[in-house]
Protein backbone atom coordinates (compact mmCIF):
# COMPACT_ATOMS: atom_id res chain seq x y z
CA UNK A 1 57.86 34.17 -215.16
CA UNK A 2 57.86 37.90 -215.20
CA UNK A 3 54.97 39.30 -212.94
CA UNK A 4 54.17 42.89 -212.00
CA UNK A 5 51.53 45.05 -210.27
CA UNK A 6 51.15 48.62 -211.13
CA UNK A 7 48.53 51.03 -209.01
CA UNK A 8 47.06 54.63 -210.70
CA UNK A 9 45.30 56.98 -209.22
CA UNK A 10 43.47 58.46 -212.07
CA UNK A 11 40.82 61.74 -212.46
CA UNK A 12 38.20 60.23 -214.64
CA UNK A 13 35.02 57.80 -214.21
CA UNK A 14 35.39 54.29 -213.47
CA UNK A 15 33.04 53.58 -216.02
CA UNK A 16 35.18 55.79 -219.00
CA UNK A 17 38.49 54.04 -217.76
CA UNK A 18 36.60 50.18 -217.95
CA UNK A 19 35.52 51.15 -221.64
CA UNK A 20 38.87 52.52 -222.32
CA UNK A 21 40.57 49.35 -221.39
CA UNK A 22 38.25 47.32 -223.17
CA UNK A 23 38.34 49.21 -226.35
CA UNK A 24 41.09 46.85 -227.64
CA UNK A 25 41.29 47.53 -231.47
CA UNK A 26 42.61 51.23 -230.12
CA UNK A 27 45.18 50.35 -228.25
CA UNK A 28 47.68 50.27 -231.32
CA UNK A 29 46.79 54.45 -231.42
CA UNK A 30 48.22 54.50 -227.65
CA UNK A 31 49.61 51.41 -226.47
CA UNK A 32 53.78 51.55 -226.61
CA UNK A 33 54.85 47.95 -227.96
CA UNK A 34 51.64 47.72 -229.48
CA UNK A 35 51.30 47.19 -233.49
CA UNK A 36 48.05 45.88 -234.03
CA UNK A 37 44.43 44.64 -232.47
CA UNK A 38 41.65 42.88 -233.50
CA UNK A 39 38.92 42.06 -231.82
CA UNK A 40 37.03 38.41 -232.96
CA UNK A 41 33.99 38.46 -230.33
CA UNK A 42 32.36 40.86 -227.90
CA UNK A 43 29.80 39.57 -226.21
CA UNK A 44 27.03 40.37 -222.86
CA UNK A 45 26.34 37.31 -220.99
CA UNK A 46 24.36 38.72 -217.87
CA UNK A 47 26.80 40.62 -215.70
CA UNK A 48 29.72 39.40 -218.29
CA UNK A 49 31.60 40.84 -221.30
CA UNK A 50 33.53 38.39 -223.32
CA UNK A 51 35.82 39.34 -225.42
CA UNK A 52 38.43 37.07 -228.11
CA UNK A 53 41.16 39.58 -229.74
CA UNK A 54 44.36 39.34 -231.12
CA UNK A 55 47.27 41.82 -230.37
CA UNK A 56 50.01 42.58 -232.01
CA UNK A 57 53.13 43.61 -229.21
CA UNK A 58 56.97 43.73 -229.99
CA UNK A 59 60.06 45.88 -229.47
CA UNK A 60 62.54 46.47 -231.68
CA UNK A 61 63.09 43.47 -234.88
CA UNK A 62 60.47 41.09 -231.93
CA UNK A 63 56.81 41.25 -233.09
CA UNK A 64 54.28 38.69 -232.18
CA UNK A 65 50.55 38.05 -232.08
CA UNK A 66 48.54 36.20 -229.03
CA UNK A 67 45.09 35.34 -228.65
CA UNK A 68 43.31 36.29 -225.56
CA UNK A 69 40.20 35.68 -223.75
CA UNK A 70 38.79 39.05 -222.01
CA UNK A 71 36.04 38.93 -219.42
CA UNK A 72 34.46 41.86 -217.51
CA UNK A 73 32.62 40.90 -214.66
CA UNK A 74 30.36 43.80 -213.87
CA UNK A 75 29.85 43.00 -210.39
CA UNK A 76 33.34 43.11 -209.54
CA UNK A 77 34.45 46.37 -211.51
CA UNK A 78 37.32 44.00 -213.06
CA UNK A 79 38.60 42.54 -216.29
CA UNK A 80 40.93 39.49 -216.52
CA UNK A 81 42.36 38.38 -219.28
CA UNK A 82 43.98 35.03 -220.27
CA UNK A 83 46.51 34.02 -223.19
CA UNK A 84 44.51 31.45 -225.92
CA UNK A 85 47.24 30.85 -228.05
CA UNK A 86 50.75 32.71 -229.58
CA UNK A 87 54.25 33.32 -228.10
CA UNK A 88 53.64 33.15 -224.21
CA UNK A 89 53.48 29.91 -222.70
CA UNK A 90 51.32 31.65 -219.91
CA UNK A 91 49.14 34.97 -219.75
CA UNK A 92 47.41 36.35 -216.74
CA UNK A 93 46.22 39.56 -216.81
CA UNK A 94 43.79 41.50 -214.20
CA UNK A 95 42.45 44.95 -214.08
CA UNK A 96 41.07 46.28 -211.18
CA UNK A 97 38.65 49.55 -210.64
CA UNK A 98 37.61 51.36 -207.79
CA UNK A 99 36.03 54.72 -206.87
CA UNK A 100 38.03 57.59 -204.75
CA UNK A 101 36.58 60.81 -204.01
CA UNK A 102 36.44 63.56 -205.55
CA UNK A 103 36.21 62.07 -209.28
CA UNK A 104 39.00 59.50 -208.98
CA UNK A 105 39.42 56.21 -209.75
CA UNK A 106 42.36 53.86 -208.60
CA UNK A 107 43.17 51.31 -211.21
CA UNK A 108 45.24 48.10 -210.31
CA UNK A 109 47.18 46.23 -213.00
CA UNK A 110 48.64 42.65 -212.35
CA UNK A 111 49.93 40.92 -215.06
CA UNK A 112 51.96 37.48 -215.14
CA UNK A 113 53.32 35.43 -218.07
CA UNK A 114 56.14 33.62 -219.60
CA UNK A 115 57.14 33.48 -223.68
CA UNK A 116 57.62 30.25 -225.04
CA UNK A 117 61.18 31.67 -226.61
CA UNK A 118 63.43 31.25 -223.23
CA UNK A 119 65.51 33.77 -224.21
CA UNK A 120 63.04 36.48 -225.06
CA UNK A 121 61.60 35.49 -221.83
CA UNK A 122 64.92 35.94 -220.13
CA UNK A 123 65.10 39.71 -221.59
CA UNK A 124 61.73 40.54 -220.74
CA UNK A 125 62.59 39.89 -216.97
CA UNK A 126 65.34 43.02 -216.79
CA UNK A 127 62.70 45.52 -218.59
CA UNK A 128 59.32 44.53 -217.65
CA UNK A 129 58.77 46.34 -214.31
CA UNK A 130 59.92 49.48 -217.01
CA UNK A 131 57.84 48.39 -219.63
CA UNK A 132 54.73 47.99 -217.24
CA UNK A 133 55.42 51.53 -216.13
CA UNK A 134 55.20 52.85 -219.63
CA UNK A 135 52.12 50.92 -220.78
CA UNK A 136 50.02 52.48 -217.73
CA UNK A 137 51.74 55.76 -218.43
CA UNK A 138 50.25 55.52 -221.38
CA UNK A 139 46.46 54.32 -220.38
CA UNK A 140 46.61 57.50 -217.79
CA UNK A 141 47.67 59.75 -220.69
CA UNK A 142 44.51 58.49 -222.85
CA UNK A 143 42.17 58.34 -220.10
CA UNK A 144 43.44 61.85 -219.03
CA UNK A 145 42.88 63.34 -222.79
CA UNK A 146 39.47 61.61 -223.11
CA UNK A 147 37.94 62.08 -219.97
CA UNK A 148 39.54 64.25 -217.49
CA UNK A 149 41.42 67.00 -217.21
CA UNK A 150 45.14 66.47 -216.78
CA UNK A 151 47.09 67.76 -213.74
CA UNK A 152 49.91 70.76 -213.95
């Protein structure tokens, strides 16, 4: 199973960068590899957020749609997300967010899973550390554009 870890230092608000990786239906407008969102529930249970949404990710002629299941834990500063159904045999997904000084805000990104299509998943292991790296490129970008000023 591919699994990677990817750690930002970012110049925005924790809070901005939580609601700017729970905005899901945007991510298409950002995302790389990502075609489509949709978001089914979003929910406040207490110090929860529960989210059900579809995404659309692919490269190339490979596009497919999984179900996940998105919880915020407000206590914790984290989201973790879990595969319901679609391509991937297994989905783990945890974001992590913690105040720096000065304004920043390191972000941790683990993410673990297998397709269901061997070989796909066989591919995936040779890019995915690059793929990873281009996917929080892109979250920094946003966040950066949004909420912060980017560095020269």
């Amino acid at each position: 199973m591919p699994k990677a870890s990817v750690k930002r230092l970012i110049e925005c608000k924790k809070n901005d960068l939580i609601k700017l990786v729970l905005d899901i239906e945007k991510y298409p407008e950002f995302v790389p590899f990502c075609f489509d969102a949709k978001v089914y529930k979003n929910k406040d249970e207490g110090n929860l957020t529960k989210i059900i949404a579809d995404l659309t990710i692919g490269k190339g002629p490979f596009k497919d749609t999984y179900k996940s299941d998105v919880v915020f834990d407000k206590n914790k500063d984290a989201i973790f997300v879990k595969n319901i159904e679609g391509p991937l045999n297994h989905l783990s997904n945890n974001w992590t967010f913690t105040d720096k000084k000065n304004g920043i805000t390191e972000i941790t990104f683990d993410i673990d899973f297998e397709i269901k299509n061997k070989f796909l998943n066989s591919l995936m292991v040779v890019s995915f550390q690059f793929g990873l790296e281009k996917i929080a490129d892109a979250f920094q970008r946003r966040a950066e554009e949004l909420f912060g000023s980017p560095k020269k």
